[in-house]
C-alpha atoms as a PDB file:
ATOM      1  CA  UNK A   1      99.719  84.390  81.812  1.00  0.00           C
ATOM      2  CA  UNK A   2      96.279  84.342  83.923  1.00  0.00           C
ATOM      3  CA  UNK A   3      95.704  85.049  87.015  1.00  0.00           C
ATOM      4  CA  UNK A   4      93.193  82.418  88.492  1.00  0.00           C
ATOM      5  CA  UNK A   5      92.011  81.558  92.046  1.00  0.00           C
ATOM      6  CA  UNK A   6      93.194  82.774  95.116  1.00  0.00           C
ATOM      7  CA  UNK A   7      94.901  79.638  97.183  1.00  0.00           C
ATOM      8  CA  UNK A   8      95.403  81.797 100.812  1.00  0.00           C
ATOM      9  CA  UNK A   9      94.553  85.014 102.001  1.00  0.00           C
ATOM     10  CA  UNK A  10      97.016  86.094 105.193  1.00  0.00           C
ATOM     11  CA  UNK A  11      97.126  89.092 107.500  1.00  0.00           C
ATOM     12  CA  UNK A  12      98.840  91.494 104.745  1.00  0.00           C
ATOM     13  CA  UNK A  13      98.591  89.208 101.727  1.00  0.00           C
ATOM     14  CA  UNK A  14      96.596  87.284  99.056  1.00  0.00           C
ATOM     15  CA  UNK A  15      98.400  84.660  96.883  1.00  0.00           C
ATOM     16  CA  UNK A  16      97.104  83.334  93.904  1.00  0.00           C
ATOM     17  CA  UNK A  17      97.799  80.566  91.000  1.00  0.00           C
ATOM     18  CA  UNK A  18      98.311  81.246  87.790  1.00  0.00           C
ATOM     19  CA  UNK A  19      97.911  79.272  84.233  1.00  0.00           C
ATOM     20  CA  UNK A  20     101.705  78.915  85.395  1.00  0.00           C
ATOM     21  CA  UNK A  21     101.811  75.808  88.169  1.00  0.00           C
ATOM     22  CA  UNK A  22     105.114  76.966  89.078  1.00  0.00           C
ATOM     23  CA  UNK A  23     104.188  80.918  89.199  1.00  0.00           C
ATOM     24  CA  UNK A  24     102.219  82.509  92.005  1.00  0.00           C
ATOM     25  CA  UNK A  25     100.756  86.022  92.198  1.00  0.00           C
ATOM     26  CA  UNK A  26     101.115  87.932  95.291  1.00  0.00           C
ATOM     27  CA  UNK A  27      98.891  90.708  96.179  1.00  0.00           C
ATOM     28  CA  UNK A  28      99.486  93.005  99.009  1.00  0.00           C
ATOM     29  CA  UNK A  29      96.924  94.509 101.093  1.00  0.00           C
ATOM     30  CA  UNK A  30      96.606  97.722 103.478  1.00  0.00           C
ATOM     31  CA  UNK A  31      95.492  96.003 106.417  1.00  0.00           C
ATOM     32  CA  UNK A  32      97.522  96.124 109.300  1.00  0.00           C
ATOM     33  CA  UNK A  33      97.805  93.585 112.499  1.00  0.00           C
ATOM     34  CA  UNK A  34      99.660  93.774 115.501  1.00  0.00           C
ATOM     35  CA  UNK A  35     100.169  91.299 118.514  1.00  0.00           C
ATOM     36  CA  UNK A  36      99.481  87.652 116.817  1.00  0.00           C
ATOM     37  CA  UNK A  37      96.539  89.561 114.876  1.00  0.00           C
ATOM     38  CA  UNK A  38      94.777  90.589 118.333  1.00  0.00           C
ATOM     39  CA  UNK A  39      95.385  94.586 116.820  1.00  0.00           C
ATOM     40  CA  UNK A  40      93.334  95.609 113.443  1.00  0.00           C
ATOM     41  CA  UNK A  41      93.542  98.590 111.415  1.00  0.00           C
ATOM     42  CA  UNK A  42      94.396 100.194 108.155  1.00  0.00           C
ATOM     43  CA  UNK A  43      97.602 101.724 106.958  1.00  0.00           C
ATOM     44  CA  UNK A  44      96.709 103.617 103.637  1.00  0.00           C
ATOM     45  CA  UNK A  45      98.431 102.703 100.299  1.00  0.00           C
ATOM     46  CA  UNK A  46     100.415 100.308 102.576  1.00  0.00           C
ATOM     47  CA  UNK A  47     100.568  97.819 100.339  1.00  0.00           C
ATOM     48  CA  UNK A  48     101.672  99.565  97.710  1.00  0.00           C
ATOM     49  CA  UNK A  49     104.757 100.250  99.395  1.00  0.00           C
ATOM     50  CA  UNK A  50     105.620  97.172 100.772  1.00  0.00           C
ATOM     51  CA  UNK A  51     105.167  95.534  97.699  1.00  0.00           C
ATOM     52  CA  UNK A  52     107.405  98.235  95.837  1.00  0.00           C
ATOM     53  CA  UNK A  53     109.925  98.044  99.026  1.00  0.00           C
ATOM     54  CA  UNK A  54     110.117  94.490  98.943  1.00  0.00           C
ATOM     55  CA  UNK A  55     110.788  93.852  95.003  1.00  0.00           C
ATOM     56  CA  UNK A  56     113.790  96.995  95.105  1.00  0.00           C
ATOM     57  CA  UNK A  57     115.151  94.986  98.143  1.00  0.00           C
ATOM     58  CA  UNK A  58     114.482  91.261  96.745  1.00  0.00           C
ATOM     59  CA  UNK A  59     115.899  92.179  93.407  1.00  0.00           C
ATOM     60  CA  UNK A  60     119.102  94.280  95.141  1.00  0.00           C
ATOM     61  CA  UNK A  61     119.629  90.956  97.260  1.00  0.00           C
ATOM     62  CA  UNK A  62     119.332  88.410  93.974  1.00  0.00           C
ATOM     63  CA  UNK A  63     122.244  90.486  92.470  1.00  0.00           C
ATOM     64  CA  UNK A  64     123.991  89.877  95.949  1.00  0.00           C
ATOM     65  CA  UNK A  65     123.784  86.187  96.042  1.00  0.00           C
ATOM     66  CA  UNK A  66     120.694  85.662  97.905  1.00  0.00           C
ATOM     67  CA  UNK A  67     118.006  83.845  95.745  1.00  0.00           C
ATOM     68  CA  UNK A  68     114.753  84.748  96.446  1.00  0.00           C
ATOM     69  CA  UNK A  69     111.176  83.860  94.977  1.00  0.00           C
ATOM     70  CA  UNK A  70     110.893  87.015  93.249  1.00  0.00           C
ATOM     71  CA  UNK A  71     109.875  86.894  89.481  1.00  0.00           C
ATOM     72  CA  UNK A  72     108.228  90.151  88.343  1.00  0.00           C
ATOM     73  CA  UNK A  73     106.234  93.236  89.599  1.00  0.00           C
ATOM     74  CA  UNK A  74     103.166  93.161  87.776  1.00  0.00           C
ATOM     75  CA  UNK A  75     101.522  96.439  89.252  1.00  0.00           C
ATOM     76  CA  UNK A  76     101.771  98.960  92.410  1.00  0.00           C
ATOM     77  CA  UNK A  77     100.065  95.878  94.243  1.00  0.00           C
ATOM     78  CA  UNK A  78     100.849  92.730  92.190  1.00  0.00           C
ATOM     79  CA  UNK A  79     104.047  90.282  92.287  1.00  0.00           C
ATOM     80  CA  UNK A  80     104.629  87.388  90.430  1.00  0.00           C
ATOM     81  CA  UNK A  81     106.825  85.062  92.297  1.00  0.00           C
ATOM     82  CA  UNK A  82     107.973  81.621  91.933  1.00  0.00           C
ATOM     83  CA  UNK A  83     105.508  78.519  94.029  1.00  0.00           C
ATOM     84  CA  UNK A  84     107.767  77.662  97.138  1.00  0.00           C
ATOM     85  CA  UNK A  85     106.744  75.967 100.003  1.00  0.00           C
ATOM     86  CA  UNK A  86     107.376  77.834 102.673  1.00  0.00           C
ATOM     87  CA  UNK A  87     108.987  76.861 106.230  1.00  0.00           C
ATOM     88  CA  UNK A  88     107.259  77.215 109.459  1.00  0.00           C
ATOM     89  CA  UNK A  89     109.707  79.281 110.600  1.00  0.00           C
ATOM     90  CA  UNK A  90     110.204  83.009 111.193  1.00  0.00           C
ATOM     91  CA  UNK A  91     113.795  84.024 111.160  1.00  0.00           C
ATOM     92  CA  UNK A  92     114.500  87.337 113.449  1.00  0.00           C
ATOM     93  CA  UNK A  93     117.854  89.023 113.097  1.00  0.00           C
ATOM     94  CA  UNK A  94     118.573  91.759 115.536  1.00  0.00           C
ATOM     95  CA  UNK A  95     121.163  93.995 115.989  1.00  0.00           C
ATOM     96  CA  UNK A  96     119.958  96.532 118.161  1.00  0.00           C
ATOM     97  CA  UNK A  97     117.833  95.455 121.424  1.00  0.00           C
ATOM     98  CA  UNK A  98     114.010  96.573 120.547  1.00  0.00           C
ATOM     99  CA  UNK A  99     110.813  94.768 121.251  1.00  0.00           C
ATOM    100  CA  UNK A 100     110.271  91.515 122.678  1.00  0.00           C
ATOM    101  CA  UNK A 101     114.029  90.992 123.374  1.00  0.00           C
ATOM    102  CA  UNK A 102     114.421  94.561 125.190  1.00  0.00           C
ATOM    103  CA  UNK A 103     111.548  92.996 127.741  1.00  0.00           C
ATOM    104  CA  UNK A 104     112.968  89.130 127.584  1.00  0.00           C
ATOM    105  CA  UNK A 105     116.087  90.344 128.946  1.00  0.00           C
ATOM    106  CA  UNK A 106     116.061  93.468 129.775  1.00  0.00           C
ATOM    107  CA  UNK A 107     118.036  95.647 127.957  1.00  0.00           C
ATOM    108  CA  UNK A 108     116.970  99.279 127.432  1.00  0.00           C
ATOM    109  CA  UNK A 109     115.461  99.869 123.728  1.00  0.00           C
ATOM    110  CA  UNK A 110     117.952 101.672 122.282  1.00  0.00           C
ATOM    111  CA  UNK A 111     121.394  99.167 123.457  1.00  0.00           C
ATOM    112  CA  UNK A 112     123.720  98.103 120.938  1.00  0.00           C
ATOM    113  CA  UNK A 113     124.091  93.834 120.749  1.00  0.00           C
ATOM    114  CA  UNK A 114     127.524  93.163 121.374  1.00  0.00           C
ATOM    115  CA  UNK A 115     127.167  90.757 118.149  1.00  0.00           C
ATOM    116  CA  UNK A 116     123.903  90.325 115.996  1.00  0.00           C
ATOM    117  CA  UNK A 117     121.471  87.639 117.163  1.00  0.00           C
ATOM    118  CA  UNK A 118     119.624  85.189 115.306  1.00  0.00           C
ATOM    119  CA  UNK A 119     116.079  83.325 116.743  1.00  0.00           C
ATOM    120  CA  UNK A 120     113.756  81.377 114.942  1.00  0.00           C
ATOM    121  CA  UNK A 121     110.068  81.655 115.581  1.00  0.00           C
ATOM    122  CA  UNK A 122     107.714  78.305 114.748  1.00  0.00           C
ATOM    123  CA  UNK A 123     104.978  79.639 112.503  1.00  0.00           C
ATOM    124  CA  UNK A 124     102.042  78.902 114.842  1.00  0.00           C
ATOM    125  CA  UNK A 125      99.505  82.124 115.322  1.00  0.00           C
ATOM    126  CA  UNK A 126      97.037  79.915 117.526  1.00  0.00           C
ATOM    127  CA  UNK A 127     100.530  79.519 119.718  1.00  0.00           C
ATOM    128  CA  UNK A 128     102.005  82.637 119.756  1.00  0.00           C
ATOM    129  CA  UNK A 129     104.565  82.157 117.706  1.00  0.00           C
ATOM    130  CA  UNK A 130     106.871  80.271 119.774  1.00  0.00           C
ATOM    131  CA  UNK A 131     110.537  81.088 120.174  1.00  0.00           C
ATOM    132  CA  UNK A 132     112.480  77.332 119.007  1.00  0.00           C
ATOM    133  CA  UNK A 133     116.387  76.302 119.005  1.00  0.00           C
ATOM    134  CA  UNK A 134     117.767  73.767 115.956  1.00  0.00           C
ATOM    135  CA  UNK A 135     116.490  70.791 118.686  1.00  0.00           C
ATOM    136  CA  UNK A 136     113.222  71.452 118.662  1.00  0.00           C
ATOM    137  CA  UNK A 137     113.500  72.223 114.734  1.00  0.00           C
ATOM    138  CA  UNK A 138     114.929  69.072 114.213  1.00  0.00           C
ATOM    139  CA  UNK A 139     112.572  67.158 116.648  1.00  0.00           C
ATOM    140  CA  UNK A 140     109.768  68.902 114.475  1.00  0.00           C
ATOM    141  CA  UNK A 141     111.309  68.061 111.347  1.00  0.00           C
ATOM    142  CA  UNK A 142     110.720  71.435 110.256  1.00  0.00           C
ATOM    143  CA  UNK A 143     114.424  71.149 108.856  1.00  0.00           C
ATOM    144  CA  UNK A 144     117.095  69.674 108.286  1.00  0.00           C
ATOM    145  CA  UNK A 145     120.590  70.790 109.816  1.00  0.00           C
ATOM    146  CA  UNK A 146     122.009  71.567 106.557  1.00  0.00           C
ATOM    147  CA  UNK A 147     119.045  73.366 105.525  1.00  0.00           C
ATOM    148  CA  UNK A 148     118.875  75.345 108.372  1.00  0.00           C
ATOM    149  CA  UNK A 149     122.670  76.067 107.833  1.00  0.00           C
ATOM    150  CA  UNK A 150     121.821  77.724 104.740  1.00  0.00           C
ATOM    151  CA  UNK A 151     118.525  79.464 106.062  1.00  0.00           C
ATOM    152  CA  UNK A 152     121.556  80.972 108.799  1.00  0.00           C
ATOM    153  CA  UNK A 153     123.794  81.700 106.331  1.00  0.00           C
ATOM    154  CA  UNK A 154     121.579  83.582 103.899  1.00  0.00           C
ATOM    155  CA  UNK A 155     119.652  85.398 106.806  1.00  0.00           C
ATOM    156  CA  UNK A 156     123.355  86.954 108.366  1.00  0.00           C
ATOM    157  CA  UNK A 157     124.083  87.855 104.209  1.00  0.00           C
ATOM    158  CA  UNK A 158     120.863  89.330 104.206  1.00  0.00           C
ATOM    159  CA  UNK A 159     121.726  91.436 107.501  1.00  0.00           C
ATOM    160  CA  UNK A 160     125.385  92.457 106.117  1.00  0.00           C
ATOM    161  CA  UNK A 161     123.827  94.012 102.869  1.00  0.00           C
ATOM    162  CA  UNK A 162     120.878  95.914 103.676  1.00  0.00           C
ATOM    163  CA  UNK A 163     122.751  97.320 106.823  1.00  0.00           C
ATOM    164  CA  UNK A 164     124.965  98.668 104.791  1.00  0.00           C
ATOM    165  CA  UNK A 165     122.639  99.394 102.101  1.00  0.00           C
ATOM    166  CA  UNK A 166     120.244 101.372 104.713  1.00  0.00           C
ATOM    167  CA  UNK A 167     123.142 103.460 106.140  1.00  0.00           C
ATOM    168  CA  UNK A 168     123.786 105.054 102.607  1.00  0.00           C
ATOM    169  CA  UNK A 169     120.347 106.985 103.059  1.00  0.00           C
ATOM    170  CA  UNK A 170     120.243 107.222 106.348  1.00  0.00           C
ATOM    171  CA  UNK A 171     118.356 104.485 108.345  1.00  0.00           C
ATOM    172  CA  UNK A 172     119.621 102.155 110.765  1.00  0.00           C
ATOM    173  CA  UNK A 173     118.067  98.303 110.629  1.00  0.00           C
ATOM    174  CA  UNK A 174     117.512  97.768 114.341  1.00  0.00           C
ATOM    175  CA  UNK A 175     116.059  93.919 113.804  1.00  0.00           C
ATOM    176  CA  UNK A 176     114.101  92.162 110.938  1.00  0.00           C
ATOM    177  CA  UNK A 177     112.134  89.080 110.063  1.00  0.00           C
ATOM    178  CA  UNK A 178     112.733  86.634 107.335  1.00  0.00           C
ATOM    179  CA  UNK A 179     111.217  83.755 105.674  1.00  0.00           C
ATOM    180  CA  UNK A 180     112.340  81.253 103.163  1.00  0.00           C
ATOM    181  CA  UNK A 181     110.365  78.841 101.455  1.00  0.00           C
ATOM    182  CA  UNK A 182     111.585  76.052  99.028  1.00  0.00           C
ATOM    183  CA  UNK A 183     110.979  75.784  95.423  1.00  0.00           C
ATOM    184  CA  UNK A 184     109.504  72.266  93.934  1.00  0.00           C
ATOM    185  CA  UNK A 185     113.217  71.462  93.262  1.00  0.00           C
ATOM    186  CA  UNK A 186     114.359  72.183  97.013  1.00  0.00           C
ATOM    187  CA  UNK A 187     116.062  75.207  96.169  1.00  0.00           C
ATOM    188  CA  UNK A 188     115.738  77.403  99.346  1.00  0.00           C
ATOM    189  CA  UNK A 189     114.805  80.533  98.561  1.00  0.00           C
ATOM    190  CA  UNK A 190     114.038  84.136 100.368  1.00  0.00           C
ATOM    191  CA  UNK A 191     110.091  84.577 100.337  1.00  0.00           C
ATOM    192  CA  UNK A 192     107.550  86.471 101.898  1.00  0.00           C
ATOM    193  CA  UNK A 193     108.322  90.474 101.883  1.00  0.00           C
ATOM    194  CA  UNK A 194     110.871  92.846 103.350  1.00  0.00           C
ATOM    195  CA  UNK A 195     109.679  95.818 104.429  1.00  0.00           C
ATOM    196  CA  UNK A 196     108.493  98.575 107.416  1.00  0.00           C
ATOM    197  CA  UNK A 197     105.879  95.562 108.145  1.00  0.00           C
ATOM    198  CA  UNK A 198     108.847  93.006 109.082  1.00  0.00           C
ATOM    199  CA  UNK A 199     111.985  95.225 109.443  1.00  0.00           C
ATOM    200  CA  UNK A 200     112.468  98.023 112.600  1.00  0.00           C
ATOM    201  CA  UNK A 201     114.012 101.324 110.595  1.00  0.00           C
ATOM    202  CA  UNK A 202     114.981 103.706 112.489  1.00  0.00           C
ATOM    203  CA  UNK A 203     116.417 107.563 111.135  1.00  0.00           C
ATOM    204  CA  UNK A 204     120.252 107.347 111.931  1.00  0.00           C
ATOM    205  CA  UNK A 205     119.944 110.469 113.548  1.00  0.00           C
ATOM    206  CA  UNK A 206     116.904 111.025 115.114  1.00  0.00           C
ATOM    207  CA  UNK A 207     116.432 107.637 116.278  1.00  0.00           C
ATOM    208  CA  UNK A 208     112.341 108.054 114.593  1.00  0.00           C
ATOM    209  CA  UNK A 209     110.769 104.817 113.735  1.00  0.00           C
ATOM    210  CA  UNK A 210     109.770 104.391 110.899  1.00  0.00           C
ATOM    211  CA  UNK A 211     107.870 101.095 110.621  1.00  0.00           C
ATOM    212  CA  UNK A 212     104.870  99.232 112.412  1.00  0.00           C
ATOM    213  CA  UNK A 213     106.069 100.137 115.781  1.00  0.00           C
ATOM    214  CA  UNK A 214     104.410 102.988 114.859  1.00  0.00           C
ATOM    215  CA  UNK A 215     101.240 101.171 114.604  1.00  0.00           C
ATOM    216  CA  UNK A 216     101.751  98.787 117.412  1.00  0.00           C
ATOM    217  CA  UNK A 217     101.866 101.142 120.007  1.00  0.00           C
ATOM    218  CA  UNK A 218      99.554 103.556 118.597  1.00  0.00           C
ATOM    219  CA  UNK A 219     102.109 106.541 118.004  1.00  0.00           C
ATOM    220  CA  UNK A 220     100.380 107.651 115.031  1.00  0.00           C
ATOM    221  CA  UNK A 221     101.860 108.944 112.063  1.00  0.00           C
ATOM    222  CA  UNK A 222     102.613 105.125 110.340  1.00  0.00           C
ATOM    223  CA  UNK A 223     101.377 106.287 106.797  1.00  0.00           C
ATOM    224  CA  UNK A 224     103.716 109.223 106.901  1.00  0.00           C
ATOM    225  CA  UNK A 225     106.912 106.795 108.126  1.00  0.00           C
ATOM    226  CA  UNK A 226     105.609 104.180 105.232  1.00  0.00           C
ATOM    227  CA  UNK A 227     106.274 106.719 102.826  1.00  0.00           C
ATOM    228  CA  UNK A 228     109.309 107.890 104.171  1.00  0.00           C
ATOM    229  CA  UNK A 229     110.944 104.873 103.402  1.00  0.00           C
ATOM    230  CA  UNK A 230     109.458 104.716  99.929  1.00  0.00           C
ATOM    231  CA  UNK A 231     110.867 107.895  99.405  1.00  0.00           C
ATOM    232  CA  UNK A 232     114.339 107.221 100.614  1.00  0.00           C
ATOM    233  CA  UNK A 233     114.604 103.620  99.043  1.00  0.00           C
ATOM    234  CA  UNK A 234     113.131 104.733  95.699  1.00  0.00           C
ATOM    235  CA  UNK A 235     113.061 107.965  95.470  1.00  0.00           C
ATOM    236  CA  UNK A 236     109.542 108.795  94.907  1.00  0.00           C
END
């Protein structure tokens, strides 16, 4: 298999095509963005541990029931994963309040959900992001009702195992962010990546964050909480 030109470059990845036309390579970066981008910076051999994080996780899930786009890790930075299209939509799970929904409706950081919440997001960086119900989805044509079902349905599966997953070695999953993509047969698939980039990780009993937070609000210490969960999830 060759690797041959690079089809997008994003804020933490590059994706490229292959001799393959249904295989992608995915290569992760060490830059770092916060706030739609409007943040810039550097987290050191980030991307070799979301990659690594992300292909433990995606393969763990696959076993689980959830398919997902992943294929092969090729190297510390490099993922072959199958061509998907992916949907505009960013799919936030939360369980704990945190972030934009501790300030939307004012709950103190911290507050346990009385049940887990699901948004969607329309992939739109020169909008923000916006928050959108299954109207506007289905107004956009973004989806269809059934496939949206099943985006729903995976992203709660999703939730239930890593939650549980997480607990064993000690690190609570206050909220996440998903994406799916569908294959050239319509298969929908997990994509993208999971890891302290898209996920809030907290220590059970310290309450430390260890993800981007650390980055977004300039708390330092965001290469050490990287590896941390490296070290926890794989042991190295």
């Amino acid at each position: 298999m060759e690797k041959l030109e690079q089809l997008y470059e994003g804020k933490a990845k590059k994706v490229f095509k292959t001799d393959e036309p249904e295989l992608y390579i995915v290569d992760y970066k060490d830059d770092a963005t916060a706030l739609n981008g409007l943040k810039k910076g550097t987290i050191h051999n980030k991307g070799i541990i979301n990659n690594r994080v992300t292909n433990h996780l995606m393969k763990l899930l696959e076993a689980d029931g959830v398919p997902t786009h992943f294929v092969e890790e090729l190297s510390d930075r490099e993922t072959l994963v199958k061509k998907v299209t992916i949907i505009p939509l960013e799919v936030i799970v939360r369980n704990i309040a945190a972030g934009s929904l501790s300030k939307r409706l004012g709950l103190p950081e911290g507050a346990k959900l009385q049940s887990t919440v699901l948004e969607f997001c329309y992939k739109d960086d020169a909008l923000g992001d916006p928050m959108v119900n299954e109207y506007h989805i289905a107004a956009l044509g973004v989806a269809t009702k059934e496939e949206l079902g099943k985006i729903a349905e995976y992203s709660f599966h999703v939730n239930r195992f890593l939650t549980d997953y997480l607990k064993d070695v000690g690190i609570e999953l206050i909220d996440f962010k998903l994406e799916f993509g569908k294959t050239t047969d319509g298969t929908i698939v997990l994509a993208d990546e999971i890891s302290p980039d898209t996920c809030r990780f907290w220590d059970s009993k310290t309450h430390e964050k260890l993800d981007k937070d650390r980055f977004r609000r300039d708390m330092g210490g965001e290469e050490d909480a990287y590896k941390e969960i490296m070290k926890r999830l794989l042991g190295e």
